[in-house]
Protein backbone atom coordinates (compact mmCIF):
# COMPACT_ATOMS: atom_id res chain seq x y z
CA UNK A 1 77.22 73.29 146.53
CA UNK A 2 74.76 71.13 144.69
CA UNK A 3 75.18 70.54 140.91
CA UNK A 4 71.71 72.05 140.25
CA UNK A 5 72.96 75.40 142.00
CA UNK A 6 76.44 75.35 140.26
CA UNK A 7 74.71 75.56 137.24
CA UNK A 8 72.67 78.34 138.06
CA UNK A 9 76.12 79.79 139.15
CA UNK A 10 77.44 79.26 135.89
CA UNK A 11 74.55 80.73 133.88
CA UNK A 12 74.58 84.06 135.93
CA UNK A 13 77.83 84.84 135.26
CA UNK A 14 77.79 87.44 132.17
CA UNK A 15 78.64 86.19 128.80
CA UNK A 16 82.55 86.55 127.63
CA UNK A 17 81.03 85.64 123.80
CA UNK A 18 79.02 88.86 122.13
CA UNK A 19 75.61 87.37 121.05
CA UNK A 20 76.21 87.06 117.01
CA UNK A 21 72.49 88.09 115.46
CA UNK A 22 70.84 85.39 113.06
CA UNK A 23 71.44 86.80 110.11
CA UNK A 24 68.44 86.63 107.68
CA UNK A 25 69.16 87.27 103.85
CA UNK A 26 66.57 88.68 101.88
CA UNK A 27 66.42 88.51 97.96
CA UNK A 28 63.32 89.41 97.21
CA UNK A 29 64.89 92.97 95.26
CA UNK A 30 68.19 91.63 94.31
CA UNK A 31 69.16 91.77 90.76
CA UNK A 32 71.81 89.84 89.09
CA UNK A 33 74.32 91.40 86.19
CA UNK A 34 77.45 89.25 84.29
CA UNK A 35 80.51 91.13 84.76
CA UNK A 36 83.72 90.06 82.56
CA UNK A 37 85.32 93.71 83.54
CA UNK A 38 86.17 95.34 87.02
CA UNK A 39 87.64 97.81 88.39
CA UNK A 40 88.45 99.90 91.50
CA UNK A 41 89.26 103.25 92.58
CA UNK A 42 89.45 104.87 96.11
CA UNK A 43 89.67 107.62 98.07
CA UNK A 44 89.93 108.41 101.79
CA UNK A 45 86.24 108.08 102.33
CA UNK A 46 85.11 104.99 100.32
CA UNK A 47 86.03 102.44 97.61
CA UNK A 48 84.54 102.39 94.35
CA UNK A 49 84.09 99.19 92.50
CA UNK A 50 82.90 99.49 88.84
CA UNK A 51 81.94 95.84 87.31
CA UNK A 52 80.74 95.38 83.31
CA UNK A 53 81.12 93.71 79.97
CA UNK A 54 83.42 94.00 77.19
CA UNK A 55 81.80 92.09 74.31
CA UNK A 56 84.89 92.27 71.99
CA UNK A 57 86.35 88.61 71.40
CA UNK A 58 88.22 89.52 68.45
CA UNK A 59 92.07 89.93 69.69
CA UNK A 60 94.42 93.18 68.26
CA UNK A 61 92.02 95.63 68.47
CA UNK A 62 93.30 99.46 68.97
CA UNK A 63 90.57 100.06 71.79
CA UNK A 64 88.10 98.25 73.49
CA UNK A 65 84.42 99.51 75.00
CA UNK A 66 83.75 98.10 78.04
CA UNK A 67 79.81 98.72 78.93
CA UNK A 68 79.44 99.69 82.53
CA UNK A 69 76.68 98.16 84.53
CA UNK A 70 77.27 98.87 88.15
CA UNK A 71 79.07 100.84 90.60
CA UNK A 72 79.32 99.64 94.33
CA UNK A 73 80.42 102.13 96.46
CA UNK A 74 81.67 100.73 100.00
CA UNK A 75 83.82 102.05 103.20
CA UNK A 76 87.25 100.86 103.53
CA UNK A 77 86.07 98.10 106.20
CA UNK A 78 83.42 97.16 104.25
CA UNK A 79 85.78 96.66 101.41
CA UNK A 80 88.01 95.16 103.32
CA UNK A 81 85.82 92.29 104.35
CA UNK A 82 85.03 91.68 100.63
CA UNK A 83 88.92 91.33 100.10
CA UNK A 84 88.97 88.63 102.96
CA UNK A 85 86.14 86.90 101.62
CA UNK A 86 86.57 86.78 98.17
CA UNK A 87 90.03 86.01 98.85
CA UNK A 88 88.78 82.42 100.90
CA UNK A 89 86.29 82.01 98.40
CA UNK A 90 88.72 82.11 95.59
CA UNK A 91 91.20 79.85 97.60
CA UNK A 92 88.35 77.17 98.01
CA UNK A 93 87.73 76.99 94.26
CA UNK A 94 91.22 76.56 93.39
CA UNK A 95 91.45 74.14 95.68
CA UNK A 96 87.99 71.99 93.94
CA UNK A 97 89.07 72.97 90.51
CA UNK A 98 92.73 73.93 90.13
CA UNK A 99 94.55 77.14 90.03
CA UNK A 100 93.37 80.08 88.28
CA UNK A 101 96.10 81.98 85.52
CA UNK A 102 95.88 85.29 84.72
């Protein structure tokens, strides 16, 4: 068999990799919001992720008013991405600029 028809061969035979779509990310609507604050709750159906401000920076205080901004509501494998994610972007700034303390 010639090299020219090998090829061909090869490029006949289906694909073992799925075709990953280009992904193209639009921003034309996107907003952007601080957050010192979040929080999450759940239940069977999705995962609720609450994000805002508290704007007291004196310490001792008896309570505290955080000022809600946004809730993002997701599925459990959506939200489960985001903890993969943010868990390798997190490990790739500790790694630039040093561990993070809580």
């Amino acid at each position: 068999m010639s090299e020219a028809a090998e090829q061909k061969t090869m490029n006949e035979q289906p694909s073992q990799q799925p075709v990953m779509p280009k992904i193209k990310w639009n921003d034309t609507n996107m907003q952007s919001t601080y957050a010192n604050v979040c929080n999450v709750m759940g239940t069977r159906e999705e995962i609720m992720v609450l994000f805002g401000s508290n704007k007291s920076w004196q310490g001792g205080q008896e309570e505290v008013e955080v000022m809600l901004s946004q809730r993002i509501l997701l599925t459990p494998y959506a939200a489960k991405r985001l903890q993969i994610m943010l868990d390798m972007g997190l490990k790739e700034y500790e790694k630039r600029f040093g561990e993070i303390k809580l």
